[in-house]
Protein backbone atom coordinates (compact mmCIF):
# COMPACT_ATOMS: atom_id res chain seq x y z
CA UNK A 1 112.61 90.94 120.77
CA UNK A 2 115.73 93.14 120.17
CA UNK A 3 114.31 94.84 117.22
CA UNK A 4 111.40 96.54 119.32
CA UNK A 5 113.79 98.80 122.11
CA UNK A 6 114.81 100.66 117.90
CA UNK A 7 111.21 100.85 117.03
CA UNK A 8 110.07 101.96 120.37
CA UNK A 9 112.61 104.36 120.44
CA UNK A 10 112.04 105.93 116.05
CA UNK A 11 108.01 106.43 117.52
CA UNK A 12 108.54 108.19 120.62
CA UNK A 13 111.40 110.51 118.81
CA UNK A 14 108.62 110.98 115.68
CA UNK A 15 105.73 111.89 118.28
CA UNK A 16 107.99 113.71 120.85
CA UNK A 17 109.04 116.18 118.02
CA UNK A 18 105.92 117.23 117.03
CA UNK A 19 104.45 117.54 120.70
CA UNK A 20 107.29 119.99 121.13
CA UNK A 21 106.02 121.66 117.74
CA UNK A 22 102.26 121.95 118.90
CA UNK A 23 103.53 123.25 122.58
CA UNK A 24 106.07 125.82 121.33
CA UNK A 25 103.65 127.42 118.22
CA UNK A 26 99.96 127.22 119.24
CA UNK A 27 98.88 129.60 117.04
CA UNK A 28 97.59 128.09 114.25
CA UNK A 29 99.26 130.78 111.93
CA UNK A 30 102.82 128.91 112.73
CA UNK A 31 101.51 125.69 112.96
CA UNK A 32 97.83 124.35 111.56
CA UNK A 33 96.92 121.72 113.79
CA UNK A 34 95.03 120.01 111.08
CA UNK A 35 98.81 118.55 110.13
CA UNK A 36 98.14 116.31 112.56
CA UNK A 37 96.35 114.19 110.77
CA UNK A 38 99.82 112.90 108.89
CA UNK A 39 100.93 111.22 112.04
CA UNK A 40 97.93 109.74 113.02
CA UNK A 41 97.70 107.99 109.62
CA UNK A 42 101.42 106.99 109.87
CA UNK A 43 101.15 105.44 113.16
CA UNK A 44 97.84 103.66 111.64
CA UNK A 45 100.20 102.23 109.41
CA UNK A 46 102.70 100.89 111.43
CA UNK A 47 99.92 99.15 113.05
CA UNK A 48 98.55 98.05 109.93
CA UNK A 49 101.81 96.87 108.65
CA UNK A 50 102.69 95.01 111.49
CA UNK A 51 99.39 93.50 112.49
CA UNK A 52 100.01 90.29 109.73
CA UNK A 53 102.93 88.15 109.66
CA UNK A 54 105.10 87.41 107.11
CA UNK A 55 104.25 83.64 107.32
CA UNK A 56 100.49 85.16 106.73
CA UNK A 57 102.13 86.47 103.63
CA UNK A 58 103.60 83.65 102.06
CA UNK A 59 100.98 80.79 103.18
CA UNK A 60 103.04 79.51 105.48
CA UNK A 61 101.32 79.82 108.51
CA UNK A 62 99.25 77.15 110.55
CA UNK A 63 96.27 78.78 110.25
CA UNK A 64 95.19 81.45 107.94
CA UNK A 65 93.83 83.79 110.01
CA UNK A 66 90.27 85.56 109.20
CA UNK A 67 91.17 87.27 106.36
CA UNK A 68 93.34 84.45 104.48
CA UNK A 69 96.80 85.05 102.48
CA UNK A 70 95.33 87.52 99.69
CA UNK A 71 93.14 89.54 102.44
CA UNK A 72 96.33 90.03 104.45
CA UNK A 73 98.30 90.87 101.63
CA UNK A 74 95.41 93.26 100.56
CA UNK A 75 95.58 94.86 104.44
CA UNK A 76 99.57 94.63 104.23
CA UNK A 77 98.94 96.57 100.93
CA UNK A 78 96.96 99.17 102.10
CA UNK A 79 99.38 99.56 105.30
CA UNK A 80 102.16 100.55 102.83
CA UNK A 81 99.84 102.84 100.87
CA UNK A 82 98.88 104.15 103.98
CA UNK A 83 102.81 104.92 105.30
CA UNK A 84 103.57 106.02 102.22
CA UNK A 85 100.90 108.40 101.41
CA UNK A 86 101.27 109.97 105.32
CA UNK A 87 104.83 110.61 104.08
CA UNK A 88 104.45 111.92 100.95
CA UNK A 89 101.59 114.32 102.43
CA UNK A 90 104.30 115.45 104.96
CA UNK A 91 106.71 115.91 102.80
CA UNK A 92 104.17 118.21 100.83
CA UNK A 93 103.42 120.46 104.03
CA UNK A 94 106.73 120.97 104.83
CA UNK A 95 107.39 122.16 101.25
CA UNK A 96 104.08 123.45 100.34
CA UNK A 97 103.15 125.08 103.62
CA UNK A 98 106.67 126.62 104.51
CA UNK A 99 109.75 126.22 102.42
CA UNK A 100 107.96 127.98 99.21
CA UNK A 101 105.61 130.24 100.80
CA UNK A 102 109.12 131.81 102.05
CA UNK A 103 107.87 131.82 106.35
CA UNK A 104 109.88 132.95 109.06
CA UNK A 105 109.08 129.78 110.87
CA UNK A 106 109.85 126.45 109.02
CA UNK A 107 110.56 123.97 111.69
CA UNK A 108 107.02 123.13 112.02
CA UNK A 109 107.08 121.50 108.48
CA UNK A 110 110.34 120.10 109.30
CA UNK A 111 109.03 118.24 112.46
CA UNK A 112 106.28 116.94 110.46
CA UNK A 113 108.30 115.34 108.00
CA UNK A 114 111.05 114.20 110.66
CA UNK A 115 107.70 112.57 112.50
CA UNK A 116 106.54 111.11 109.93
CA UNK A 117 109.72 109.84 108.64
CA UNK A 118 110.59 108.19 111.79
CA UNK A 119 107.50 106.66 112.87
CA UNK A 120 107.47 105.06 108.82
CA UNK A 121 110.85 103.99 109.53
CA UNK A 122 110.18 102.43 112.94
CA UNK A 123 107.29 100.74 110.61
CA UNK A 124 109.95 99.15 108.05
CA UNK A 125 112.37 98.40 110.94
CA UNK A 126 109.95 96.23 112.95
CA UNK A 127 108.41 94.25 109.90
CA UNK A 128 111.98 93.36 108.01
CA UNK A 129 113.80 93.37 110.71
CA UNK A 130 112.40 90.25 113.22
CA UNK A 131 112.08 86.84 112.64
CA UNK A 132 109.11 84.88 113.05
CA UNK A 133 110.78 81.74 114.14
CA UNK A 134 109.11 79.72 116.87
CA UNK A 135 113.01 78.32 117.91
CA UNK A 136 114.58 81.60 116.95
């Protein structure tokens, strides 16, 4: 229970950040709003990610769920891929979009890697960082 007041906290700094992007440039010349889409699929992620539990993982749980160990390490799997690629896509924008194309305005890209970064983060934080104990 401690570990979700961090988590809570990583995805409303990610989100707030680029909400403050989108209302400050609404042109679509500063800021595409297509870029969205990197967020989305990062928050998809943390869902994704978070949505099995590790005793799901190993075969140690009571029940194997609908899926069974190898489909939730398949859905874990794609999670990751998921996080991952929403990361590395952001971290193309904000390099391919405005730090080489020389812009006036770059904090666009930088928002969408910070959001991005911190919602992937708050992903990581919230899997590792809880047990699963039913005494703990």
């Amino acid at each position: 229970e401690a570990m979700i007041q961090p988590v809570q906290q990583l995805f409303f700094i990610g989100w707030w950040i680029i909400i403050d992007v989108a209302a400050h440039y609404p042109s679509n010349a500063d800021f595409n709003h297509a870029f969205h889409v990197c967020g989305v699929m990062s928050t998809l992620s943390l869902f994704m990610i978070n949505a099995v539990s590790n005793g799901q993982i190993r075969g140690d749980s009571y029940t194997t769920g609908c899926i069974g160990q190898r489909g939730a390490r398949v859905w874990l799997f794609l999670g990751f891929a998921l996080g991952f690629g929403s990361l590395i896509a952001s971290c193309w924008i904000l390099f391919g979009d405005y730090v080489t194309q020389g812009r006036k305005v770059q904090w666009p890209g930088i928002a969408i890697f910070l959001q991005n970064s911190f919602i992937f983060l708050g992903a990581l934080v919230f899997k590792f960082g809880r047990t699963e104990d039913l005494w703990g």
